[in-house]
C-alpha atoms as a PDB file:
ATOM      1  CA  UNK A   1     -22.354-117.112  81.621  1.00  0.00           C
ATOM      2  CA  UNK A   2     -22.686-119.544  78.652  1.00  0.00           C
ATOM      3  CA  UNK A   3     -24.231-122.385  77.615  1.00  0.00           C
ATOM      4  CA  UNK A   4     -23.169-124.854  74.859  1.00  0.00           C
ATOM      5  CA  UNK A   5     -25.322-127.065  72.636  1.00  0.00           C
ATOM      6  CA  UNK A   6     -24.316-129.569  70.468  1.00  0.00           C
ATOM      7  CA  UNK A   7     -26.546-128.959  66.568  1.00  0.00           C
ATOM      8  CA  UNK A   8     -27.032-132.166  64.528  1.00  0.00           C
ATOM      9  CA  UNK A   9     -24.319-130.720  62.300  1.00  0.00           C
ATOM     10  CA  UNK A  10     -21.675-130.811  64.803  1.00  0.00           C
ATOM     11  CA  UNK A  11     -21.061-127.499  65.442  1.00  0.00           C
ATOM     12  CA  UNK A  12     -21.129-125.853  68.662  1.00  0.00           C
ATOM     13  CA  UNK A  13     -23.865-123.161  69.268  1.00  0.00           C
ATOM     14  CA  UNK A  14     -22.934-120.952  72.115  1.00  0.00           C
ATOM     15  CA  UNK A  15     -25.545-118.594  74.188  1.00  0.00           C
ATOM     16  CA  UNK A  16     -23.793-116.021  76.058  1.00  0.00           C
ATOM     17  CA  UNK A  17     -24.403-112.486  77.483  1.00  0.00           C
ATOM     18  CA  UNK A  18     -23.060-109.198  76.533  1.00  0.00           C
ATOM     19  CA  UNK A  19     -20.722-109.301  79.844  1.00  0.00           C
ATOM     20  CA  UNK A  20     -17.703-111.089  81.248  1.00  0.00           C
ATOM     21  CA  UNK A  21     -18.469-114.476  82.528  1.00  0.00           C
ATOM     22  CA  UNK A  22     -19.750-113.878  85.971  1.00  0.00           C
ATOM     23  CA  UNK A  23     -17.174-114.801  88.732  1.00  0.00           C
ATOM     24  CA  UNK A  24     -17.153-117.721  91.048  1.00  0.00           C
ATOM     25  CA  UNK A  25     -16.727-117.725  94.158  1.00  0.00           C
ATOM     26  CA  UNK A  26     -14.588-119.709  96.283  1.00  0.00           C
ATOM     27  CA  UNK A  27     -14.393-121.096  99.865  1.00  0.00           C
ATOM     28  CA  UNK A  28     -12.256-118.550 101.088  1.00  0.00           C
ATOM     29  CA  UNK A  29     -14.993-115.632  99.557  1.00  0.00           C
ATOM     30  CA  UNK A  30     -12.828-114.511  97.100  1.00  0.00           C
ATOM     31  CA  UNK A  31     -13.594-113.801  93.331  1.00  0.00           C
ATOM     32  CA  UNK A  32     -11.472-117.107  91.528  1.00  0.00           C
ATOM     33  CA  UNK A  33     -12.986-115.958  87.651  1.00  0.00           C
ATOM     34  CA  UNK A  34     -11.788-112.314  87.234  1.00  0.00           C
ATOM     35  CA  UNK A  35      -8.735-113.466  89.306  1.00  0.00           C
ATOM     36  CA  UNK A  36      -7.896-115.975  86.814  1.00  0.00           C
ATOM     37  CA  UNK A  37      -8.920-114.247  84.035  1.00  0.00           C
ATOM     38  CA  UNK A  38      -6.590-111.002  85.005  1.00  0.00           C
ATOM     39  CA  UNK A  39      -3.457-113.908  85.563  1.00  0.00           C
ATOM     40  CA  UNK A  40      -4.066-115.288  82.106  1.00  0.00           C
ATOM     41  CA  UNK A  41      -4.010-111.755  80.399  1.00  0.00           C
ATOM     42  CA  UNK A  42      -0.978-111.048  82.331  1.00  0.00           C
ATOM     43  CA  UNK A  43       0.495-114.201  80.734  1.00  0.00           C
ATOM     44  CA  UNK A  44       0.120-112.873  77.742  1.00  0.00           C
ATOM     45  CA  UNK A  45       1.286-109.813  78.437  1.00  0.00           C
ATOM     46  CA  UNK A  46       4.898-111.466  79.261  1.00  0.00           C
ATOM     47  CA  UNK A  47       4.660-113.611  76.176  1.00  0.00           C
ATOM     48  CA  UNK A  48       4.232-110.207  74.250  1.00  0.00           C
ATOM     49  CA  UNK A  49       7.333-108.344  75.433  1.00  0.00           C
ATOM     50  CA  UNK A  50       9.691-110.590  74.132  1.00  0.00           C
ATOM     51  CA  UNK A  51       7.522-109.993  70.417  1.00  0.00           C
ATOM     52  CA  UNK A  52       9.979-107.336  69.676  1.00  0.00           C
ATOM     53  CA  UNK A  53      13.443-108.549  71.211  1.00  0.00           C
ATOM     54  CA  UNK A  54      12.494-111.888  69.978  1.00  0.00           C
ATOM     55  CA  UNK A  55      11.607-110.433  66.079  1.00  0.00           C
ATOM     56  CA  UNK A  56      14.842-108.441  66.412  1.00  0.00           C
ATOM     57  CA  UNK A  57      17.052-111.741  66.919  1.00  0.00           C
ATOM     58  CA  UNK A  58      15.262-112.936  63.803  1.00  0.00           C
ATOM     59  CA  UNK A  59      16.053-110.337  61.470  1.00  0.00           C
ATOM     60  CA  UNK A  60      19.621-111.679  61.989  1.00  0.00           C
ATOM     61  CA  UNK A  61      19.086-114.767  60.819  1.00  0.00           C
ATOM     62  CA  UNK A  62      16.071-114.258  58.171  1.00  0.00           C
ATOM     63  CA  UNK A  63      14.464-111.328  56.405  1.00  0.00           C
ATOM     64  CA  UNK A  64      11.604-109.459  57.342  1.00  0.00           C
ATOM     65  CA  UNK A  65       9.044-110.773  54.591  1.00  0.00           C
ATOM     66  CA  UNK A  66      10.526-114.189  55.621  1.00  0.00           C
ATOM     67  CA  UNK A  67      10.524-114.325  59.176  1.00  0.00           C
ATOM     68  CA  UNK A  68       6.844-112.757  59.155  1.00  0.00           C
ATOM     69  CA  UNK A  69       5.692-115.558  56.725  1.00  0.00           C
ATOM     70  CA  UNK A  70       7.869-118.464  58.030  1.00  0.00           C
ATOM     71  CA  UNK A  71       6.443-117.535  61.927  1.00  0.00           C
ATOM     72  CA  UNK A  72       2.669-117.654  60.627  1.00  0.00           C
ATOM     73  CA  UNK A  73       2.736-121.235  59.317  1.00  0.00           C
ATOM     74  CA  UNK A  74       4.763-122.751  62.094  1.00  0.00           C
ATOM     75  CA  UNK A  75       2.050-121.093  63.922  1.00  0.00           C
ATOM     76  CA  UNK A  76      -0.872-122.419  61.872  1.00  0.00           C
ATOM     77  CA  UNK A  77       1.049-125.858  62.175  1.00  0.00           C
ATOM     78  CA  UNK A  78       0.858-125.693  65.589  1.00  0.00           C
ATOM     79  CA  UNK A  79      -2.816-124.335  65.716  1.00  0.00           C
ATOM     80  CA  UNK A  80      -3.769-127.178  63.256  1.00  0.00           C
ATOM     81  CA  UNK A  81      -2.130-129.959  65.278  1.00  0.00           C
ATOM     82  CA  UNK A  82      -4.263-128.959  68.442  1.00  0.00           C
ATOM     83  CA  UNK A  83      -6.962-128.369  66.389  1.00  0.00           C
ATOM     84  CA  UNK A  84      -7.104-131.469  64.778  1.00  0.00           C
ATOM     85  CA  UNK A  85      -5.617-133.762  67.708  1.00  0.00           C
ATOM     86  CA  UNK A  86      -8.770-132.807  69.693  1.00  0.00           C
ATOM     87  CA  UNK A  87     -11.391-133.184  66.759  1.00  0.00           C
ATOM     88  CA  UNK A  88     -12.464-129.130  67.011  1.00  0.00           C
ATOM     89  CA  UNK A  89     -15.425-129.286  64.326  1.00  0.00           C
ATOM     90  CA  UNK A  90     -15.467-125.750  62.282  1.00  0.00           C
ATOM     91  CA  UNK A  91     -16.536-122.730  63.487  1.00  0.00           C
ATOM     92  CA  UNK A  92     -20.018-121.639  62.762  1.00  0.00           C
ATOM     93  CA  UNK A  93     -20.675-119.479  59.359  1.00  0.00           C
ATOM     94  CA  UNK A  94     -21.798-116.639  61.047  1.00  0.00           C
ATOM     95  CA  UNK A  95     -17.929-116.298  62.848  1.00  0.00           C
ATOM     96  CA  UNK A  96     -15.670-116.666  60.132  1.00  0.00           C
ATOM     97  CA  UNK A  97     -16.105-112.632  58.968  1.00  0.00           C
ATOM     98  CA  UNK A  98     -14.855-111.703  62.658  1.00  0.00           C
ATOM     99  CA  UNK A  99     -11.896-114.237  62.584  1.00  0.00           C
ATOM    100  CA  UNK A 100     -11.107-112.697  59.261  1.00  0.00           C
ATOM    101  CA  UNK A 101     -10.419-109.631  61.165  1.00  0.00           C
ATOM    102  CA  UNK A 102      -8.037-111.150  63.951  1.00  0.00           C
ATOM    103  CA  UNK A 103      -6.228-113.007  60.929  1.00  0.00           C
ATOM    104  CA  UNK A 104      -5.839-109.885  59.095  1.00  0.00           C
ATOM    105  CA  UNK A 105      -5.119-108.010  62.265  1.00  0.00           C
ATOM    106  CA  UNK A 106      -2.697-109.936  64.806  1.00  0.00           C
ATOM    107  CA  UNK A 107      -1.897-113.101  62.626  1.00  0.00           C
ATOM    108  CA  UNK A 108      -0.750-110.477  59.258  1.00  0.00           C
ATOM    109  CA  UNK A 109      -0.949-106.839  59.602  1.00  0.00           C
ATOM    110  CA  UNK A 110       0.709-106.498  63.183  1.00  0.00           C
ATOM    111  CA  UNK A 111       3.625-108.776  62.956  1.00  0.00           C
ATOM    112  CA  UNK A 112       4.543-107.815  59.794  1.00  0.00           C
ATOM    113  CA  UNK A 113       4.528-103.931  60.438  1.00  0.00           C
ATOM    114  CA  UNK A 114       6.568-103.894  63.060  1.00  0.00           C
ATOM    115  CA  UNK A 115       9.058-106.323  61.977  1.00  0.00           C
ATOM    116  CA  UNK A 116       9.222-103.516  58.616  1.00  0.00           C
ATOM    117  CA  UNK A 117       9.740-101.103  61.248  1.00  0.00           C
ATOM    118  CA  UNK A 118      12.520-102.885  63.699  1.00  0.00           C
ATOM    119  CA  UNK A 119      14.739-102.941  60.523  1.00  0.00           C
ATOM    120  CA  UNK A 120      15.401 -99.553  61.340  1.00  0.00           C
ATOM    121  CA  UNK A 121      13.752 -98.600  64.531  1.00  0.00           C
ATOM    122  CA  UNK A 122      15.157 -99.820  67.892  1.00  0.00           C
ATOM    123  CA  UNK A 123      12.576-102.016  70.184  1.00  0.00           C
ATOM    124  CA  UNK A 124      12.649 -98.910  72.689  1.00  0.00           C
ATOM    125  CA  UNK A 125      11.584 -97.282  69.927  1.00  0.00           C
ATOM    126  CA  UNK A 126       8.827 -99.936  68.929  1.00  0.00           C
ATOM    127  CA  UNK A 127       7.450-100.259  72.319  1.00  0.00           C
ATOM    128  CA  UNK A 128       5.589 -96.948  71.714  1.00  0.00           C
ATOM    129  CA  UNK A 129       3.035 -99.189  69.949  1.00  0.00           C
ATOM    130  CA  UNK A 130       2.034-101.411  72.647  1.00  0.00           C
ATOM    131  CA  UNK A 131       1.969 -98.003  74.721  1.00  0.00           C
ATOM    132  CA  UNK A 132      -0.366 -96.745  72.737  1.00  0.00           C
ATOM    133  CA  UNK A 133      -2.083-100.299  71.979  1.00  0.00           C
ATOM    134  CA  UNK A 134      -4.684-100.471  75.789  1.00  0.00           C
ATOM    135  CA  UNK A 135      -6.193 -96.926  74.652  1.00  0.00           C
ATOM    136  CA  UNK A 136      -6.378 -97.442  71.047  1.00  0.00           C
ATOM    137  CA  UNK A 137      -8.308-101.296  71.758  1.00  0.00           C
ATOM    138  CA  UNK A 138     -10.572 -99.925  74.595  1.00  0.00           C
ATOM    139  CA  UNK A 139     -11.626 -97.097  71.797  1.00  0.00           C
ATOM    140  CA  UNK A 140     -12.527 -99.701  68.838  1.00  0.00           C
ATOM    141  CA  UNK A 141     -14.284-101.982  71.873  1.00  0.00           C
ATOM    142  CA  UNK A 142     -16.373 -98.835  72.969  1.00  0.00           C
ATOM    143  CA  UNK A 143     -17.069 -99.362  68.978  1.00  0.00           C
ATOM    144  CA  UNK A 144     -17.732-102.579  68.485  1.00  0.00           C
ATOM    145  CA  UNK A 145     -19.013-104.481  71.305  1.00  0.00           C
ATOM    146  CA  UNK A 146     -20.765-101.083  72.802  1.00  0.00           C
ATOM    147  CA  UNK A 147     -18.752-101.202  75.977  1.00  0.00           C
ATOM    148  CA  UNK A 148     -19.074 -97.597  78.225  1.00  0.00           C
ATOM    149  CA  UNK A 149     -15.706 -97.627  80.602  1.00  0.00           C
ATOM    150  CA  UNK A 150     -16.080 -94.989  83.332  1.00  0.00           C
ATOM    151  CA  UNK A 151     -14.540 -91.520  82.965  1.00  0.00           C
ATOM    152  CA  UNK A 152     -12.037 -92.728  86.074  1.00  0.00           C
ATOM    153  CA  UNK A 153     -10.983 -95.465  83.630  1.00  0.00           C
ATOM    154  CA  UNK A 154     -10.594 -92.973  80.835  1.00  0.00           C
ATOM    155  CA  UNK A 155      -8.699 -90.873  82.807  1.00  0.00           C
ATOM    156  CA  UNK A 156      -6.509 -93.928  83.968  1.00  0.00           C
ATOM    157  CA  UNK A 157      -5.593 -95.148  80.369  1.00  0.00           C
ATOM    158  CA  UNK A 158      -5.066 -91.431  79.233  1.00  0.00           C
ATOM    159  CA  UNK A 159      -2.739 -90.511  81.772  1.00  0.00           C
ATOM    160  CA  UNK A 160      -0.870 -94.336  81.399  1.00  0.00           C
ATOM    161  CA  UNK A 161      -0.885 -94.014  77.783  1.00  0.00           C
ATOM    162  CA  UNK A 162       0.664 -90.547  77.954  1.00  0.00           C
ATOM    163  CA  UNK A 163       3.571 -91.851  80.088  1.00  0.00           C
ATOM    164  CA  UNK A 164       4.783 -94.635  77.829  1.00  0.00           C
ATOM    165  CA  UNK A 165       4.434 -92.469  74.886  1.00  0.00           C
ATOM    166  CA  UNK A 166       6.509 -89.671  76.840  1.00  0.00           C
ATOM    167  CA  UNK A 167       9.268 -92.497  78.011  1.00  0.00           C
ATOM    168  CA  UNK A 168       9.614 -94.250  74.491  1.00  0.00           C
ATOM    169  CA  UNK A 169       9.702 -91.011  72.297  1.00  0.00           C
ATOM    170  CA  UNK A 170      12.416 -89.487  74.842  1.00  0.00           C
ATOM    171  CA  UNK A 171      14.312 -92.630  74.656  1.00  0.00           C
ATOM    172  CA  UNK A 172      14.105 -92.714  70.728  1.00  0.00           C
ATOM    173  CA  UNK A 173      14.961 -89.084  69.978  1.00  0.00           C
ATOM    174  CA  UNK A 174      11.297 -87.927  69.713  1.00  0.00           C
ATOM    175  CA  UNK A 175      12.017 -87.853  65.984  1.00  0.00           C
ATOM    176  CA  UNK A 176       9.152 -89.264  63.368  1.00  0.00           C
ATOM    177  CA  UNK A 177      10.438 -92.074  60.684  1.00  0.00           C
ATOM    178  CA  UNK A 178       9.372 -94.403  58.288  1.00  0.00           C
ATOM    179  CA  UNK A 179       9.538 -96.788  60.672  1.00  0.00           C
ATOM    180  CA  UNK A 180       6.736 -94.887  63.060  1.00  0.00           C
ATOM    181  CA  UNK A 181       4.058 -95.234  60.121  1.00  0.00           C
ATOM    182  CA  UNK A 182       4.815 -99.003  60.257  1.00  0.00           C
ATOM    183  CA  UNK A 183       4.020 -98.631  64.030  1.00  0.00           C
ATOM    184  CA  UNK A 184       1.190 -96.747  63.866  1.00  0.00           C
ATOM    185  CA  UNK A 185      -0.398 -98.691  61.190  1.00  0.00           C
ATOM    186  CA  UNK A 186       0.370-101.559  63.437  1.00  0.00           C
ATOM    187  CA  UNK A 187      -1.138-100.492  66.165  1.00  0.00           C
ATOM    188  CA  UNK A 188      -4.500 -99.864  64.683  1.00  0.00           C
ATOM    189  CA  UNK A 189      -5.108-103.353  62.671  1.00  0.00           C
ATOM    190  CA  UNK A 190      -3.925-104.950  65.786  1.00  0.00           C
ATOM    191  CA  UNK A 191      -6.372-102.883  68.100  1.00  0.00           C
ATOM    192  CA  UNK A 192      -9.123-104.162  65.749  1.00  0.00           C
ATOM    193  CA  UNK A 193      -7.985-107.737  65.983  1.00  0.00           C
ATOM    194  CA  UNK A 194      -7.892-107.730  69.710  1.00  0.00           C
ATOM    195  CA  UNK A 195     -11.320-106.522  70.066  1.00  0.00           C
ATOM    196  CA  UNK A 196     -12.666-108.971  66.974  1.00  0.00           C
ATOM    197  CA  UNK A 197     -10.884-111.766  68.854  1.00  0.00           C
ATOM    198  CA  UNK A 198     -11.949-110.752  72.143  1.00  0.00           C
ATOM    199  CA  UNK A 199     -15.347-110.444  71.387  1.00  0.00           C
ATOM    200  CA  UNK A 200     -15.354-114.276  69.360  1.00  0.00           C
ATOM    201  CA  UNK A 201     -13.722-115.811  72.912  1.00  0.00           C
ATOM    202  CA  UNK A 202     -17.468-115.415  74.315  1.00  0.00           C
ATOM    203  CA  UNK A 203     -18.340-117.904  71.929  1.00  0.00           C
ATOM    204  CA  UNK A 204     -15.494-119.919  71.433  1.00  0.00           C
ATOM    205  CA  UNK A 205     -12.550-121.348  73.529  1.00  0.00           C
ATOM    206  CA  UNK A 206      -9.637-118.388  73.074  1.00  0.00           C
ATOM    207  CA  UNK A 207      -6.867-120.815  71.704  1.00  0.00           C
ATOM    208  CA  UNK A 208      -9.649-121.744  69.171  1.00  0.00           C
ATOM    209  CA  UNK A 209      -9.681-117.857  67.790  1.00  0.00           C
ATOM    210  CA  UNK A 210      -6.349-117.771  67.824  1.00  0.00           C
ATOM    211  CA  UNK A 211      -6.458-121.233  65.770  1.00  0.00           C
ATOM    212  CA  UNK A 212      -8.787-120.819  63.466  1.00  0.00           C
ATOM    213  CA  UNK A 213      -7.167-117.390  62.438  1.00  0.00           C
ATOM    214  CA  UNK A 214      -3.940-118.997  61.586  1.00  0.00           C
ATOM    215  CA  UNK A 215      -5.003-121.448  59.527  1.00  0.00           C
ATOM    216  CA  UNK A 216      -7.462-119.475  57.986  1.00  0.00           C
ATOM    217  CA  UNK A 217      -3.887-118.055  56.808  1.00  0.00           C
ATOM    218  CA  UNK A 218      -2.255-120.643  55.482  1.00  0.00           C
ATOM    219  CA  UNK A 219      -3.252-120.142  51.654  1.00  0.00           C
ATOM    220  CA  UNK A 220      -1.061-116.898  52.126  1.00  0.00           C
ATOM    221  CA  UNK A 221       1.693-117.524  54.231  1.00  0.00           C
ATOM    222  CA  UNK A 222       2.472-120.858  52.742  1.00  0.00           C
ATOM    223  CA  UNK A 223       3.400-119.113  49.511  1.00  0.00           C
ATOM    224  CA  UNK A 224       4.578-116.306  50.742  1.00  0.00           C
ATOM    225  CA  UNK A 225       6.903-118.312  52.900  1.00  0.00           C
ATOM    226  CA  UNK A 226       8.168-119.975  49.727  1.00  0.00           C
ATOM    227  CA  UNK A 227       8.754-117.150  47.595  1.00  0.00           C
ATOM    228  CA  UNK A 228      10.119-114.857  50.387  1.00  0.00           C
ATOM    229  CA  UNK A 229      12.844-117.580  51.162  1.00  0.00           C
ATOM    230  CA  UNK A 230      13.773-117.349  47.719  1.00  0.00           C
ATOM    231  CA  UNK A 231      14.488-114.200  47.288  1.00  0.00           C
ATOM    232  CA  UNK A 232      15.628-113.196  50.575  1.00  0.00           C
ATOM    233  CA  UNK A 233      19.058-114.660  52.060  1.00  0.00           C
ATOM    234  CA  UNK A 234      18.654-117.067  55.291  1.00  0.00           C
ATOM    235  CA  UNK A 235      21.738-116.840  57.925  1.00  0.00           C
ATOM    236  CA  UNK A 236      21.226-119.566  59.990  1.00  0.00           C
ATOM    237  CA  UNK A 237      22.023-119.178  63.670  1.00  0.00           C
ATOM    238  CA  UNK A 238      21.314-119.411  67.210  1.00  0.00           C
ATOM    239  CA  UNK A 239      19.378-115.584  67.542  1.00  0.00           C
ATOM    240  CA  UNK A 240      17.636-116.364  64.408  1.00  0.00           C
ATOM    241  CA  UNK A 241      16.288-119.530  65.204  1.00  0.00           C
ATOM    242  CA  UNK A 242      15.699-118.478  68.568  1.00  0.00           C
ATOM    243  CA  UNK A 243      13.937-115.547  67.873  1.00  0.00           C
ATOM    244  CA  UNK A 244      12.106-117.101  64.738  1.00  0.00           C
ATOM    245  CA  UNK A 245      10.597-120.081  67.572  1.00  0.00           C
ATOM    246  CA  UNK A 246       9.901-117.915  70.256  1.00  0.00           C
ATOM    247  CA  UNK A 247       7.340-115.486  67.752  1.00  0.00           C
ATOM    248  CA  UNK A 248       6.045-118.531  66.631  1.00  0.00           C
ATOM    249  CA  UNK A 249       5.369-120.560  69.161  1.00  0.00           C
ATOM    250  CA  UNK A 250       5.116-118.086  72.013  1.00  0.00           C
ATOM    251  CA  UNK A 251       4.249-114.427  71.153  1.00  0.00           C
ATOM    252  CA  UNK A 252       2.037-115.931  68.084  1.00  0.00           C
ATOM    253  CA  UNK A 253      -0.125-118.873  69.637  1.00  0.00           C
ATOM    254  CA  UNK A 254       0.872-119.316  73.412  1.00  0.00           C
ATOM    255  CA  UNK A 255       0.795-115.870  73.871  1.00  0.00           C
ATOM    256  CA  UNK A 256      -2.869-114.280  72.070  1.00  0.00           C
ATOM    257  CA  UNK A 257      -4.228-118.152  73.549  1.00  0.00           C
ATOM    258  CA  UNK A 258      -3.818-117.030  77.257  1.00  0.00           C
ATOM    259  CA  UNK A 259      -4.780-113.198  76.103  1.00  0.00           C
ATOM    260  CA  UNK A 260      -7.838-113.969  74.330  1.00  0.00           C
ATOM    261  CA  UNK A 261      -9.091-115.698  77.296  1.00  0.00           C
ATOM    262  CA  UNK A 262      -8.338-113.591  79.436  1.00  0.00           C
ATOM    263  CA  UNK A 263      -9.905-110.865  77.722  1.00  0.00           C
ATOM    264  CA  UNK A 264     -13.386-113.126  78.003  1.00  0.00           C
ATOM    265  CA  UNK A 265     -12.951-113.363  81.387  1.00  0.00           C
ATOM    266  CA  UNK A 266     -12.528-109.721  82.286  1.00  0.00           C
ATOM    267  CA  UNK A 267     -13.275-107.669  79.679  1.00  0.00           C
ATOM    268  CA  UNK A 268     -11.679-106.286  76.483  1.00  0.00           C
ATOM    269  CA  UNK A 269     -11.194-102.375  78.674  1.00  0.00           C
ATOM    270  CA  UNK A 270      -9.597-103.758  81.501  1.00  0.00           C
ATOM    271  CA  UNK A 271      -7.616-106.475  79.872  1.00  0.00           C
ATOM    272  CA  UNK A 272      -5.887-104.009  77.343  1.00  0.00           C
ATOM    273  CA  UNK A 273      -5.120-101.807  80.097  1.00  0.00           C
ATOM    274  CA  UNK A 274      -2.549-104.633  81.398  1.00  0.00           C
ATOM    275  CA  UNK A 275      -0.777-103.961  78.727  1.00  0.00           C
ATOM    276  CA  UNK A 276       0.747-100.563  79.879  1.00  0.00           C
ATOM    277  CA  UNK A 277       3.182-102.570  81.698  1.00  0.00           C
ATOM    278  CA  UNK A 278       4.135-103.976  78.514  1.00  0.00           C
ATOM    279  CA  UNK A 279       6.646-101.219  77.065  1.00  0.00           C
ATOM    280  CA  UNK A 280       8.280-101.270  80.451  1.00  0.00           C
ATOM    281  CA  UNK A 281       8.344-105.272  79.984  1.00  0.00           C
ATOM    282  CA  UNK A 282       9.937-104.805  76.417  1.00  0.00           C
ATOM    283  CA  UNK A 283      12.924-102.205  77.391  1.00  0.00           C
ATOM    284  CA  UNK A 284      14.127-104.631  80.464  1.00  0.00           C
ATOM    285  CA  UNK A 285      14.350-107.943  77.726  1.00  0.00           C
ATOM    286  CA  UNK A 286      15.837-105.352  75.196  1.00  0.00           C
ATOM    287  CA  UNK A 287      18.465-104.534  77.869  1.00  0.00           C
ATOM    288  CA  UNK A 288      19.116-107.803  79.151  1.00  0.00           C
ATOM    289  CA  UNK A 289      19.140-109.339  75.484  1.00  0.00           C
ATOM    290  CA  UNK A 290      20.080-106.951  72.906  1.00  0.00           C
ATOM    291  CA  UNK A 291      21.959-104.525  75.244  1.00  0.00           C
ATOM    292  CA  UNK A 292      19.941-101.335  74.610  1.00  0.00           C
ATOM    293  CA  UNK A 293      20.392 -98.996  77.413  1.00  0.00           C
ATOM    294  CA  UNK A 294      18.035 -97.402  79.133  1.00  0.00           C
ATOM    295  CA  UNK A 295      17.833 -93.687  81.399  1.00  0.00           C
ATOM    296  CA  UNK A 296      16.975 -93.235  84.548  1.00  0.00           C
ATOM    297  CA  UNK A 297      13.563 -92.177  83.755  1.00  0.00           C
ATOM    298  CA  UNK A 298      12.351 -96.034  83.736  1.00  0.00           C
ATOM    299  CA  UNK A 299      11.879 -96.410  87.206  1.00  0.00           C
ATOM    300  CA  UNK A 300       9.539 -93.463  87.321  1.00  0.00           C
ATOM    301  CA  UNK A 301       7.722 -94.310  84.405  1.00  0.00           C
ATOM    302  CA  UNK A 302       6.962 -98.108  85.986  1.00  0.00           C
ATOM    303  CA  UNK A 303       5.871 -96.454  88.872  1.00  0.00           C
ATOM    304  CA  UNK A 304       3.398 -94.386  87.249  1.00  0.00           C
ATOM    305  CA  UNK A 305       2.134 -97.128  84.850  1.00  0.00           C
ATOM    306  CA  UNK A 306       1.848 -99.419  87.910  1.00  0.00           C
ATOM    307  CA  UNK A 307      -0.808 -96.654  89.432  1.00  0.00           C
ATOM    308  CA  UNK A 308      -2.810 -96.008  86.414  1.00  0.00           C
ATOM    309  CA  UNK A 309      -3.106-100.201  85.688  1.00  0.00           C
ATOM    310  CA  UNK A 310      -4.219-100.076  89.829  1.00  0.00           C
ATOM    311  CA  UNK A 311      -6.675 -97.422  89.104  1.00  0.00           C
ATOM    312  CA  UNK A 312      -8.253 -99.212  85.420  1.00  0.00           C
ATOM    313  CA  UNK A 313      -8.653-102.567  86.825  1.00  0.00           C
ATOM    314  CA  UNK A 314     -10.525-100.618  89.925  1.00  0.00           C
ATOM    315  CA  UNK A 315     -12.721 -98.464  88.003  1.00  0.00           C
ATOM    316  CA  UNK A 316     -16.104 -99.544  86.779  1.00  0.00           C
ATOM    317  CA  UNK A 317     -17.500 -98.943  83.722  1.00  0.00           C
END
């Protein structure tokens, strides 16, 4: 549950407890809360896998220090637009450390990583991140917010885990690059930022984390928009624009909005888990889009992600 307060000063104090908002219950006698909260992670789930096919349409119209740059600020514009359209006073002192972390994590480190590493990496190849991405955030939540998942989830996320790594390394070769330190390195800032931003939706609407952490990075990616677009050359056309809007707009406000409150809703563990479908997600837009073909070990992989998401949203921790 949480309550809200108004201070003298404006600001918003927010009492909440250490759990997921507690579920409501509607006519029929079903759960509406976790129900809606799993829908809304889903959501951003979907906006996700198009993150990669989306960042490789960009790459053919802009460079990667460009695109990452240019896609923050028309993200922060957006952010500060809403922000400001619906008089949102500041976040309190005490939260700005924590939305640090998301900025640094999902609005910087993540996107720009792995658009380094889709310069020479396919997004089959990529999607072993977001495989890897449910454990590696239920690990730094276990961390940070002190949350104990049961050993059935455990086993659940393991085995998941194991089969999207298994899928994406067979489709890519199973040989190491450059481009998997990028991924790697990704997948750890953004695992921090999920459970930083996660943890802040408690306290604060979700689309207010994820607004507050762009702007917060506008005295960066304003200039390093400007000097990036100087030095690197800009093709302008309809994949680049496409996939520069869609990141923007979709994967890097629409998207962590609906994830971030889903995550308050049901729980950082159980919310990162829906993410296993994610890879799976990824490799049908990469097919349908970029023309990346897949084997016929897909099938059996979805089936046995399907199971172990079943099984994680089941268990209790």
């Amino acid at each position: 549950m949480r309550a809200e307060n108004s201070a003298t000063d404006g600001t918003s104090i927010a009492v909440t407890t250490p759990t997921a908002p507690t579920a409501t219950t509607a006519p029929g006698g079903a759960t509406t809360a976790p129900l809606r909260g799993t829908l809304q992670a889903a959501l951003g789930v979907a906006a996700f896998s198009l993150t990669f096919p989306a960042t490789a349409w960009g790459l053919e119209g802009f460079g990667p220090w460009s695109l990452v740059a240019v896609r923050s600020v028309l993200a922060a514009l957006i952010a500060a637009g809403c922000l400001l359209a619906l008089r949102v006073p500041l976040p309190a002192r005490r939260h700005w450390a924590g939305l640090a972390v998301v900025a640094a994590g999902v609005v910087l480190g993540f996107p720009l990583l792995t658009t380094l590493a889709l310069q020479t990496s396919t997004t089959a190849h990529a999607a072993v991140v977001v495989g890897l991405l449910p454990l590696t955030t239920a690990l730094f939540s276990a961390l940070r917010v002190g949350t104990r998942p049961s050993r059935t989830f455990w086993t659940a996320a393991l085995v998941g885990a194991g089969a999207v790594v298994a899928f994406t390394v067979q489709q890519s070769g199973g040989a190491l690059t450059t481009a998997d330190l990028y991924l790697f390195a990704a997948l750890l800032v953004c695992a921090a930022g999920y459970t930083e931003g996660g943890r802040l939706a408690r306290v604060m609407p979700g689309w207010q984390v994820v607004g507050w952490a762009l702007v917060l990075c506008l005295p960066l990616t304003v200039p390093a928009a400007a000097v990036a677009l100087s030095y690197e050359p800009v093709h302008l056309n309809w994949h680049g624009v496409t996939g520069l809007l869609w990141v923007a707009a979709g994967s890097q406000f629409l998207g962590l909005v609906v994830w971030y409150r889903g995550m308050a809703a049901i729980g950082i563990p159980k919310a990162s888990q829906l993410q296993l479908a994610q890879p799976l997600l990824t490799l049908v837009w990469s097919v349908l889009l970029l023309g990346e073909h897949l084997t016929v070990a897909a099938p059996l992989t979805a089936a046995a992600v399907l199971v172990c998401i079943a099984v994680t949203q089941r268990a209790r921790g």
